[in-house]
C-alpha atoms as a PDB file:
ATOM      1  CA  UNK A   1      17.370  29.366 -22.600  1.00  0.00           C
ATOM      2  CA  UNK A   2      15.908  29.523 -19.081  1.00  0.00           C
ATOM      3  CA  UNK A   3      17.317  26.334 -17.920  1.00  0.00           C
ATOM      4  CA  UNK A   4      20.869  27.497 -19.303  1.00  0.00           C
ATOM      5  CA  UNK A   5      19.996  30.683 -17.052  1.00  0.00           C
ATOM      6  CA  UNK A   6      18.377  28.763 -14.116  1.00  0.00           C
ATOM      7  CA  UNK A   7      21.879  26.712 -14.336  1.00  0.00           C
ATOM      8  CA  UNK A   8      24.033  29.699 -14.488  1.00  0.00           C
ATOM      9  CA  UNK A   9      22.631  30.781 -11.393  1.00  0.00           C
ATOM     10  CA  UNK A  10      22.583  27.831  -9.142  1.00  0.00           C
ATOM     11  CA  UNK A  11      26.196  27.117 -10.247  1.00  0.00           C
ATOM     12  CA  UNK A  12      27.374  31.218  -9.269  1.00  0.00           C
ATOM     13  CA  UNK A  13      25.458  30.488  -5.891  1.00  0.00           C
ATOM     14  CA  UNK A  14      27.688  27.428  -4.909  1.00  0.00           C
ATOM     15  CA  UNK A  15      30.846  28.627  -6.379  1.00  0.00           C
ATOM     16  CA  UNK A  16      30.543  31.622  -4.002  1.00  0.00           C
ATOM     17  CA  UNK A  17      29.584  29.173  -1.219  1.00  0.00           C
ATOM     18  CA  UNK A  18      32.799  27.150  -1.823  1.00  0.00           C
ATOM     19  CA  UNK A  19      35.276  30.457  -2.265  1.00  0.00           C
ATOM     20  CA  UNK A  20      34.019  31.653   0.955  1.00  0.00           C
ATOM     21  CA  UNK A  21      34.550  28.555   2.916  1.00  0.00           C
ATOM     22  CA  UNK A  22      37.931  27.573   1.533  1.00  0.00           C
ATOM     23  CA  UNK A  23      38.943  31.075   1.724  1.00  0.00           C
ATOM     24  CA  UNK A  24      37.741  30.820   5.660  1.00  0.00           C
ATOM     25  CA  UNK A  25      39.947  27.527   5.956  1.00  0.00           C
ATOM     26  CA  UNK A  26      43.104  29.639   4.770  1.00  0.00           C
ATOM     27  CA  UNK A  27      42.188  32.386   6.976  1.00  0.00           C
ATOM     28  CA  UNK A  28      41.855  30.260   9.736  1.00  0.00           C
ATOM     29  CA  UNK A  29      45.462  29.148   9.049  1.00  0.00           C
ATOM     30  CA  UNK A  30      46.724  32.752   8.592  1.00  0.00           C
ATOM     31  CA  UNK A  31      45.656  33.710  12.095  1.00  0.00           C
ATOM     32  CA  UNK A  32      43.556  36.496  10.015  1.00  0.00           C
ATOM     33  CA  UNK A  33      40.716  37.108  11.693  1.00  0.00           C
ATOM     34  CA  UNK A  34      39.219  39.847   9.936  1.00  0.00           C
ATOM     35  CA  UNK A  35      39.560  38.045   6.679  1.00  0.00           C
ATOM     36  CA  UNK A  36      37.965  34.704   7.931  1.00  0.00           C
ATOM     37  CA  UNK A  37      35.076  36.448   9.327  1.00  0.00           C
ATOM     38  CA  UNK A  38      34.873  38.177   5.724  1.00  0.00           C
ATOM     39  CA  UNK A  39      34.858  34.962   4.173  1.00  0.00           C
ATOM     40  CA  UNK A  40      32.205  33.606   6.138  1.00  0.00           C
ATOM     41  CA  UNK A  41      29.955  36.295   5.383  1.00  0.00           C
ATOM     42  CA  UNK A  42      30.746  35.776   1.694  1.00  0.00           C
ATOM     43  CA  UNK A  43      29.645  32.147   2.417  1.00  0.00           C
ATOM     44  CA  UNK A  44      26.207  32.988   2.824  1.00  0.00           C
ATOM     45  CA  UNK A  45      25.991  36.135   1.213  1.00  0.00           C
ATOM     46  CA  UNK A  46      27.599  35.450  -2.367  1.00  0.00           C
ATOM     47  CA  UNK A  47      24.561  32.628  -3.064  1.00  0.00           C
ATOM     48  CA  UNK A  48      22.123  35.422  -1.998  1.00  0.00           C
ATOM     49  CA  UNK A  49      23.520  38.323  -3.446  1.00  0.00           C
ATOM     50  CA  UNK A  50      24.093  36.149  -6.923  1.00  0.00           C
ATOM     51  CA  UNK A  51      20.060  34.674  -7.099  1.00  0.00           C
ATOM     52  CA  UNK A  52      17.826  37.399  -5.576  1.00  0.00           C
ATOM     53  CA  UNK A  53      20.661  40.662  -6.609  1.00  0.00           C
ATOM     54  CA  UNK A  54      20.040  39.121 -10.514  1.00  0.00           C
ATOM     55  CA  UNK A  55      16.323  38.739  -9.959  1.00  0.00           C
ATOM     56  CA  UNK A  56      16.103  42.517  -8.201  1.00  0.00           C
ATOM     57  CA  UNK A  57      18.561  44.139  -9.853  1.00  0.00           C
ATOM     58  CA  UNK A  58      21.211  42.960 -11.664  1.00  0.00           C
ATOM     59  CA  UNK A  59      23.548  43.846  -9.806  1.00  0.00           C
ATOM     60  CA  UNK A  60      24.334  41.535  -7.650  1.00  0.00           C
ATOM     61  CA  UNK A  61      26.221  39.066  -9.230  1.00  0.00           C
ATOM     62  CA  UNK A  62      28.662  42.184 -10.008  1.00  0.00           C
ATOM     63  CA  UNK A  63      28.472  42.960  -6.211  1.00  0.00           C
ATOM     64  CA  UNK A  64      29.561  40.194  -4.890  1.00  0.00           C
ATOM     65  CA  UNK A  65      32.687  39.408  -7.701  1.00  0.00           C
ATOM     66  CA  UNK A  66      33.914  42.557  -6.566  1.00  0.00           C
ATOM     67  CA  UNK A  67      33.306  41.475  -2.980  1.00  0.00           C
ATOM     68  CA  UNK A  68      34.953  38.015  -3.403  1.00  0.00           C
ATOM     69  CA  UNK A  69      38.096  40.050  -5.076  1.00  0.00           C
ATOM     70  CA  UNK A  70      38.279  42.393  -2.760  1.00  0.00           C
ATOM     71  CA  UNK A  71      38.771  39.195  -0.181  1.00  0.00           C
ATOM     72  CA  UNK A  72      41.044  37.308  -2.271  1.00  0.00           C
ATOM     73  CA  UNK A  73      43.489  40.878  -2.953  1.00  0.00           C
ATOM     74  CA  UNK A  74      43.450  40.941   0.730  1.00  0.00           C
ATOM     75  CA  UNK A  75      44.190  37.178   1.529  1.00  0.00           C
ATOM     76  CA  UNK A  76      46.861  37.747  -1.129  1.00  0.00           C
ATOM     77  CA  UNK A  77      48.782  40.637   1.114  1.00  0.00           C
ATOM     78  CA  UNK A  78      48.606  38.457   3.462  1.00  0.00           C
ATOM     79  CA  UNK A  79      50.185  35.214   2.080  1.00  0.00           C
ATOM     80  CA  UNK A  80      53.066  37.492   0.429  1.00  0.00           C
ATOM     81  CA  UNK A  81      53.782  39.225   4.091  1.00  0.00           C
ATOM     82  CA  UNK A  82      54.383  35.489   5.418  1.00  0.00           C
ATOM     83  CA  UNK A  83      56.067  34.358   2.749  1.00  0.00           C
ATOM     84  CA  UNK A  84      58.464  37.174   3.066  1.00  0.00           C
ATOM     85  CA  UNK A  85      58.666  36.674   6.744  1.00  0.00           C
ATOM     86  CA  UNK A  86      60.047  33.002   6.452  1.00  0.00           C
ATOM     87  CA  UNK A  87      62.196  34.255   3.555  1.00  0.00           C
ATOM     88  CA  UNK A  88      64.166  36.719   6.146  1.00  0.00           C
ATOM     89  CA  UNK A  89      63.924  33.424   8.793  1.00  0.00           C
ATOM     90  CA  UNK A  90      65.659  31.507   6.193  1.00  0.00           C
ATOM     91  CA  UNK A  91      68.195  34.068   5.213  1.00  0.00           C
ATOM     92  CA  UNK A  92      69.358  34.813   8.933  1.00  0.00           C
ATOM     93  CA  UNK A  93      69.540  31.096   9.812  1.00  0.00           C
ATOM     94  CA  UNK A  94      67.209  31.329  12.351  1.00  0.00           C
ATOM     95  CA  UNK A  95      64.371  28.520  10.481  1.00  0.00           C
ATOM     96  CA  UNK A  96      64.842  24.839   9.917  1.00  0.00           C
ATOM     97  CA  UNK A  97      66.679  23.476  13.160  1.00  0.00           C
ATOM     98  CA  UNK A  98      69.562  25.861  12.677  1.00  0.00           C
ATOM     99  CA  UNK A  99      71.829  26.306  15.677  1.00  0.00           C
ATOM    100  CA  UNK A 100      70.968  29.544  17.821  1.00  0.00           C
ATOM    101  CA  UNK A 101      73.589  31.766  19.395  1.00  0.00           C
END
């Protein structure tokens, strides 16, 4: 059972490392800053926060799920506010090429 354990951790440290940097990538792409700079953070700090929070703790692991949601929620907003802006581009004719004036 400890290797299970010892398994579950190391894979929760670089899940967290890969959410942050993809979610950092997206950011970057969003022109979010605050929410890249988030996601870097959760880069290094979801690995920590998952091995030494569940060796001191507990918590940790709990921590940072509601940390990476809490990114993700706001990444979210984000991606639905541009979505609807190209939506209302597309509806007045001002996207793809269309003739202006």
């Amino acid at each position: 059972m400890g290797a299970i354990g010892l398994l579950n951790i190391v894979a929760s440290a670089v899940w967290y490392s890969v959410l942050g940097w993809h979610v950092s990538l997206l950011a970057t792409s969003l022109e979010n800053l605050t929410v890249r700079k988030r996601a870097t953070r959760l880069t290094w700090l979801g690995p920590v926060m998952s091995t030494v929070g569940i060796v001191l703790c507990g918590l940790g692991p709990l921590i940072t799920i509601i940390l990476a949601y809490n990114l993700l929620t706001t990444l979210r907003k984000d991606f639905v506010l541009q979505v609807k802006a190209m939506d209302e581009e597309l509806q007045s004719g001002r996207a793809l090429g269309a003739p202006q004036g």
